[in-house]
Protein backbone atom coordinates (compact mmCIF):
# COMPACT_ATOMS: atom_id res chain seq x y z
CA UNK A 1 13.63 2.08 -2.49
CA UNK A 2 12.62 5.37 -4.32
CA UNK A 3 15.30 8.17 -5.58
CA UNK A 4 14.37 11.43 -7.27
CA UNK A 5 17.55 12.18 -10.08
CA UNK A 6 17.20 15.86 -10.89
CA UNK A 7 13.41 15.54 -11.56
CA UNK A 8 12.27 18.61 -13.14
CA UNK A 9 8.46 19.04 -14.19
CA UNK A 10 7.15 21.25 -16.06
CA UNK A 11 3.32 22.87 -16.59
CA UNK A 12 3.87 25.50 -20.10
CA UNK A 13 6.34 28.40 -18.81
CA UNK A 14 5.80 27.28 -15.01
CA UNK A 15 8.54 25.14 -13.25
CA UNK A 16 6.54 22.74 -10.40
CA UNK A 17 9.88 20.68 -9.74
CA UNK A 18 12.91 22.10 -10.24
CA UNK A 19 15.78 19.58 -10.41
CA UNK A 20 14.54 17.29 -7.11
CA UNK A 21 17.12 15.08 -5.91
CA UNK A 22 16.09 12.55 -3.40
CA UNK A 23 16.12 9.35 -1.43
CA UNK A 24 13.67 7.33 0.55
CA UNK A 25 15.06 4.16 2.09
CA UNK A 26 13.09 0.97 2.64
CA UNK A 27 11.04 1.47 5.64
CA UNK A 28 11.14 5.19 5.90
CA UNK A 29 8.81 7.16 6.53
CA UNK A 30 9.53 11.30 4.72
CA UNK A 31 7.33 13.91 5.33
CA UNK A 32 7.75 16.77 2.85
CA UNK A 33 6.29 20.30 4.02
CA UNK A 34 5.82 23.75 2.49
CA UNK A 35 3.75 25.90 1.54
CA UNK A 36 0.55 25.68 -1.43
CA UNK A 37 2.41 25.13 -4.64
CA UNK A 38 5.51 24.12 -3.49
CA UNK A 39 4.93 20.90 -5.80
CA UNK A 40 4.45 18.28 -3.18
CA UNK A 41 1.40 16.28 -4.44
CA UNK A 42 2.94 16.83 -8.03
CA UNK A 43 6.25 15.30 -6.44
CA UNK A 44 4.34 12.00 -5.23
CA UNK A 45 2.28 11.58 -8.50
CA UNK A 46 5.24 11.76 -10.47
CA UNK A 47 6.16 8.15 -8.59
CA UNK A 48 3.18 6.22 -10.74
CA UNK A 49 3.16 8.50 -13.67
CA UNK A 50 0.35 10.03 -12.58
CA UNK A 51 1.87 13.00 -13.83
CA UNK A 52 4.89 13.29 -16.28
CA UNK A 53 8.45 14.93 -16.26
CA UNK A 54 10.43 16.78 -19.11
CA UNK A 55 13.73 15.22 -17.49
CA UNK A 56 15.53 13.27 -14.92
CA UNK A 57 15.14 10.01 -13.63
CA UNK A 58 12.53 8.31 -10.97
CA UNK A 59 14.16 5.02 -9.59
CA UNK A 60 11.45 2.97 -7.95
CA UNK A 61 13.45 -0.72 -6.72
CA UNK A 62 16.43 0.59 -8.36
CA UNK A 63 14.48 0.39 -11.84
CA UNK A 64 13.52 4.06 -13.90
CA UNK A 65 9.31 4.08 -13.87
CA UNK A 66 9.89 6.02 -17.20
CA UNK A 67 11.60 3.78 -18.69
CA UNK A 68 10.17 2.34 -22.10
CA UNK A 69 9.65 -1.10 -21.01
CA UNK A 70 8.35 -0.34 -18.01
CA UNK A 71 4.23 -1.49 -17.92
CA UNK A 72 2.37 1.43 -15.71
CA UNK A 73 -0.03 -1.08 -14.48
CA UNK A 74 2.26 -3.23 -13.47
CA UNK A 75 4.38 -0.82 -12.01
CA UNK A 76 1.24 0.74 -10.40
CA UNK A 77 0.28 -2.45 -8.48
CA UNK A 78 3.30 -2.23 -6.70
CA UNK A 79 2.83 1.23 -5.29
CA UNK A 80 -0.47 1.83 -3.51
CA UNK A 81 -1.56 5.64 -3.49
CA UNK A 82 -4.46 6.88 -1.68
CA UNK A 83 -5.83 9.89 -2.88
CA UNK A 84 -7.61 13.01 -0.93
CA UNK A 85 -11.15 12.12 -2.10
CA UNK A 86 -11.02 8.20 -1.76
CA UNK A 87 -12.02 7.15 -5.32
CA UNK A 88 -13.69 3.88 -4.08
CA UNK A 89 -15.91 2.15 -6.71
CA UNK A 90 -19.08 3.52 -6.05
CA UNK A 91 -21.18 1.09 -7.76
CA UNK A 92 -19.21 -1.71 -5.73
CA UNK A 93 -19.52 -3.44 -2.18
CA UNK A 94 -16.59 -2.72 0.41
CA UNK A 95 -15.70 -6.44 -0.60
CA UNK A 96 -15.73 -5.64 -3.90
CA UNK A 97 -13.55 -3.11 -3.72
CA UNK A 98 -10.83 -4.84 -2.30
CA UNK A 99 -11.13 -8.43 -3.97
CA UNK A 100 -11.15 -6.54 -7.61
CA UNK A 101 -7.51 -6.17 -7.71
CA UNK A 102 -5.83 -9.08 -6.09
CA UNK A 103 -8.13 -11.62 -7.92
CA UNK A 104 -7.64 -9.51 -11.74
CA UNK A 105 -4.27 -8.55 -10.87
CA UNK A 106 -2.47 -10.73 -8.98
CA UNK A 107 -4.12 -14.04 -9.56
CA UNK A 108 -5.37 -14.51 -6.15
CA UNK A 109 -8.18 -17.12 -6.02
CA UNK A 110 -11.71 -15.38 -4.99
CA UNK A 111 -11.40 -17.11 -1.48
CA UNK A 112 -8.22 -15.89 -0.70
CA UNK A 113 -8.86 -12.66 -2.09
CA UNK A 114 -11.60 -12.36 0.25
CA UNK A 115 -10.11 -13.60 3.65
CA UNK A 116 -7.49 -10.95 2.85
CA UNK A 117 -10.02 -8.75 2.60
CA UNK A 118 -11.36 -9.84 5.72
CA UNK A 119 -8.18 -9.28 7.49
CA UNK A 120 -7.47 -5.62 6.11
CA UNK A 121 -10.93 -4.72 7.25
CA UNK A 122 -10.19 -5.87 10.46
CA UNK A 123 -6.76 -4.09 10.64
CA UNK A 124 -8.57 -0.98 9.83
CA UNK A 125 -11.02 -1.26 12.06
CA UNK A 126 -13.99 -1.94 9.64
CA UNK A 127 -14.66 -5.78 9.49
CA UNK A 128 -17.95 -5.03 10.07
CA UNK A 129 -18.79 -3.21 7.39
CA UNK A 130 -17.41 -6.08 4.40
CA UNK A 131 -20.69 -5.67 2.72
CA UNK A 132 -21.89 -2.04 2.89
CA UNK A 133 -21.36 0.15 -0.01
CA UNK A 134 -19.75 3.43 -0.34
CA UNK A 135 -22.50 5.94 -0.53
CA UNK A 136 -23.17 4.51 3.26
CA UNK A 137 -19.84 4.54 4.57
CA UNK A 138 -18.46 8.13 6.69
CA UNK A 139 -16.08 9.75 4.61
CA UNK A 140 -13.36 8.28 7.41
CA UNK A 141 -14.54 4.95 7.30
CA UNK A 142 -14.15 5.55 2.56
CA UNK A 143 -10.99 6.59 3.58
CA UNK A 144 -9.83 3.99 6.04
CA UNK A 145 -10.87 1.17 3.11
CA UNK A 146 -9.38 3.02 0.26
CA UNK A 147 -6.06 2.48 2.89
CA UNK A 148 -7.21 -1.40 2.96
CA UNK A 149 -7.85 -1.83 -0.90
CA UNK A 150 -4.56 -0.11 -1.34
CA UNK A 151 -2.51 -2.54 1.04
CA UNK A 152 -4.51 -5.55 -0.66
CA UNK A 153 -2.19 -5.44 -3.57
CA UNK A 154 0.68 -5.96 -1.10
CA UNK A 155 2.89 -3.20 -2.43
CA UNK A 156 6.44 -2.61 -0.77
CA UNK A 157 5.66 1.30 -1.01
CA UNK A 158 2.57 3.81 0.08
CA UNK A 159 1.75 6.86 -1.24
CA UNK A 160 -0.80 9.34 0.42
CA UNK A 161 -1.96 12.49 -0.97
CA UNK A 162 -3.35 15.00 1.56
CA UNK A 163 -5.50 11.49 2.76
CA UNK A 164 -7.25 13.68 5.36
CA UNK A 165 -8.18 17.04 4.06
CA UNK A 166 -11.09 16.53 2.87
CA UNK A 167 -12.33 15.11 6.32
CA UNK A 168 -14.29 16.53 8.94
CA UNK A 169 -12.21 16.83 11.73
CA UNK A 170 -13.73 14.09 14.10
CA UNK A 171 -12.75 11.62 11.10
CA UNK A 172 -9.20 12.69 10.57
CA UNK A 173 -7.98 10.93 14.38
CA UNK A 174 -9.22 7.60 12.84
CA UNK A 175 -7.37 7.91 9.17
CA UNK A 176 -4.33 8.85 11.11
CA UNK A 177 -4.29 6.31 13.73
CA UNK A 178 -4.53 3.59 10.99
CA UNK A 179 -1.25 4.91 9.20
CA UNK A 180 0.28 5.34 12.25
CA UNK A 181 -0.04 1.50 12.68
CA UNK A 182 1.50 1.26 8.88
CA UNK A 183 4.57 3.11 10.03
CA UNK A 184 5.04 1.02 13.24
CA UNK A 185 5.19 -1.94 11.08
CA UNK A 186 7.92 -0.65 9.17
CA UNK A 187 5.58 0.39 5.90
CA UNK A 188 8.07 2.66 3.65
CA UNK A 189 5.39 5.52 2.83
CA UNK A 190 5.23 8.78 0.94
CA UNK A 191 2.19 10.82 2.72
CA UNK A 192 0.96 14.46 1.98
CA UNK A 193 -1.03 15.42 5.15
CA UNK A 194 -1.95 18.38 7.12
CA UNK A 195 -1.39 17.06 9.94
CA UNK A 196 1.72 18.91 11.62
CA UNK A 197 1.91 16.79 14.74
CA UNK A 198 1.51 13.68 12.97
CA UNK A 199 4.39 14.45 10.69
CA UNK A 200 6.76 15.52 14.12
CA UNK A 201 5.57 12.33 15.38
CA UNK A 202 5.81 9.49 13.03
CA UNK A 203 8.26 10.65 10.36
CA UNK A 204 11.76 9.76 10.19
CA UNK A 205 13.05 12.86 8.00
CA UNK A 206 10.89 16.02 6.98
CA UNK A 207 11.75 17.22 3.32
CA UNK A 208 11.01 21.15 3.07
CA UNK A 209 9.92 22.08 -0.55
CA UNK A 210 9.18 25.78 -1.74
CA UNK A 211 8.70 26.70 -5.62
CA UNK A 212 9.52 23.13 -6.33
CA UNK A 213 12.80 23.29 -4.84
CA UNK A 214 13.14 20.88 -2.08
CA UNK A 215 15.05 23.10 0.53
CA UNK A 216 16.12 21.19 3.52
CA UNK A 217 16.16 17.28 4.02
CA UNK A 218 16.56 16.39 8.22
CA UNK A 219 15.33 14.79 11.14
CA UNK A 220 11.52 16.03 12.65
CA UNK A 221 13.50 17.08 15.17
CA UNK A 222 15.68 18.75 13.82
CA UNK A 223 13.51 20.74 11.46
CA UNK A 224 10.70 21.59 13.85
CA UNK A 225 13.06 22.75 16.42
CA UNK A 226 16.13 24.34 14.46
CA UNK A 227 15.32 24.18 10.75
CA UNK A 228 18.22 25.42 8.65
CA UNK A 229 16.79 27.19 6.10
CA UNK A 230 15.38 30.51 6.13
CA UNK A 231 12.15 29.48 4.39
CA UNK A 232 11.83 27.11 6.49
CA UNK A 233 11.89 29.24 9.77
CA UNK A 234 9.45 31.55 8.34
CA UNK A 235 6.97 28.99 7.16
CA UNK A 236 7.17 27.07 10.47
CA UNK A 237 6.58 30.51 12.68
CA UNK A 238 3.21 30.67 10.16
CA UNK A 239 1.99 27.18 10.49
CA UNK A 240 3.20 25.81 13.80
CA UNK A 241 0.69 27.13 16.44
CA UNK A 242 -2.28 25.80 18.01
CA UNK A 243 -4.80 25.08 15.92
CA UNK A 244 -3.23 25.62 12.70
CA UNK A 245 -3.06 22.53 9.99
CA UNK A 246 -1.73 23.61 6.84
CA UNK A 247 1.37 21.54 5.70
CA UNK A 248 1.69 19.21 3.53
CA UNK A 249 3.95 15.35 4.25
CA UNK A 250 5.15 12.70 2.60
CA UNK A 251 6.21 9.80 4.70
């Protein structure tokens, strides 16, 4: 569903990705881990165009999202991304929010736009709250319908950057139990999280990335046990320990 083709990225003099080559198959979910700076987030917001590269090729559907006929709102409608501080419409009802798209976008008629609506709520555990605003929402609960408005455009592929970090930590349980219900039900996702156990738990490979060089590509398993790389053994004896939630995933 998604390849990275030498992908290299570029901020002035500083190299964030450094010739990435990578595949995500269709219901996968790929947790990529290292340390601050390792170009992770840059990695996933590469996907929409979110951010730009000097060269290589991103193959989203087996089609290059650079490509000069390609329509970035289009394309962006078929990749949901939730972001680390929500970006909700603040000015809009939780309704609002996730009827805006579907009805402007896709064409869905207002009544089906909103029994959708209705459903995702329910999904994430928030039907309740169809008509509350923002402002009065937890920051769990913004972040549990920015997952809903995102899935309302029915795209094939998720993308979540560090969706929990800016949580307190009671909230963070009820982000992650939604998205663990996504990759149950086969959602192919791209996540950035904190959340070490998560990743162990729900991924199905862990990408290790350091200086924008994506080091080591395996199995949670394999790489929380007897990762193969050297970076990676050091940076796991660091962040693997109770208590401790500092890498980054992309599932």
């Amino acid at each position: 569903m998604l390849s990275f083709e030498k992908v290299h990225k570029r901020y002035g003099e500083v190299e964030v990705l450094g010739g990435i080559d990578a595949h995500i198959g269709r219901g996968e979910v790929v947790v990529v881990c290292g340390p601050s700076g390792s170009g992770k987030s840059t990695l996933i917001r590469t996907v929409t165009r979110l951010e730009a590269i000097q060269s290589g090729r991103i193959l989203f559907e087996g089609r290059d999202v650079n490509a000069r006929d390609v329509r970035v709102n289009q394309l962006r409608a078929r990749i949901g991304f939730v972001f680390q501080s929500f970006n909700l419409f603040q000015n809009l009802s939780v309704r609002q929010n996730l009827t805006l798209g579907p009805t402007k976008v896709l064409g869905m008629s207002r009544d089906a736009a909103i029994a959708q609506a209705e459903m995702l709520l329910a999904k994430v555990g928030l039907a309740h709250k169809i008509d509350a605003m923002p402002a009065n929402l937890s920051g769990g609960q913004q972040q549990r319908v920015a997952i809903a408005r995102a899935l309302a455009m029915k795209p094939p592929l998720m993308l979540f950057d560090e969706p929990t970090s800016a949580l307190d930590p009671e909230m963070v349980s009820e982000v992650l139990q939604v998205m663990r219900g996504l990759a149950e039900e086969g959602m192919t996702m791209v996540i950035v999280t904190h959340e070490m156990g998560f990743a162990r738990d729900v991924s199905s490979r862990v990408w290790f990335m350091d200086q924008g060089q994506l080091l080591e590509d395996a199995p949670p398993e394999q790489f929380f046990d007897r990762p193969a790389h050297a970076r990676a053994q050091r940076f796991l004896q660091d962040v693997v320990r109770p208590g401790v939630r500092d890498c980054a995933v992309a599932a």
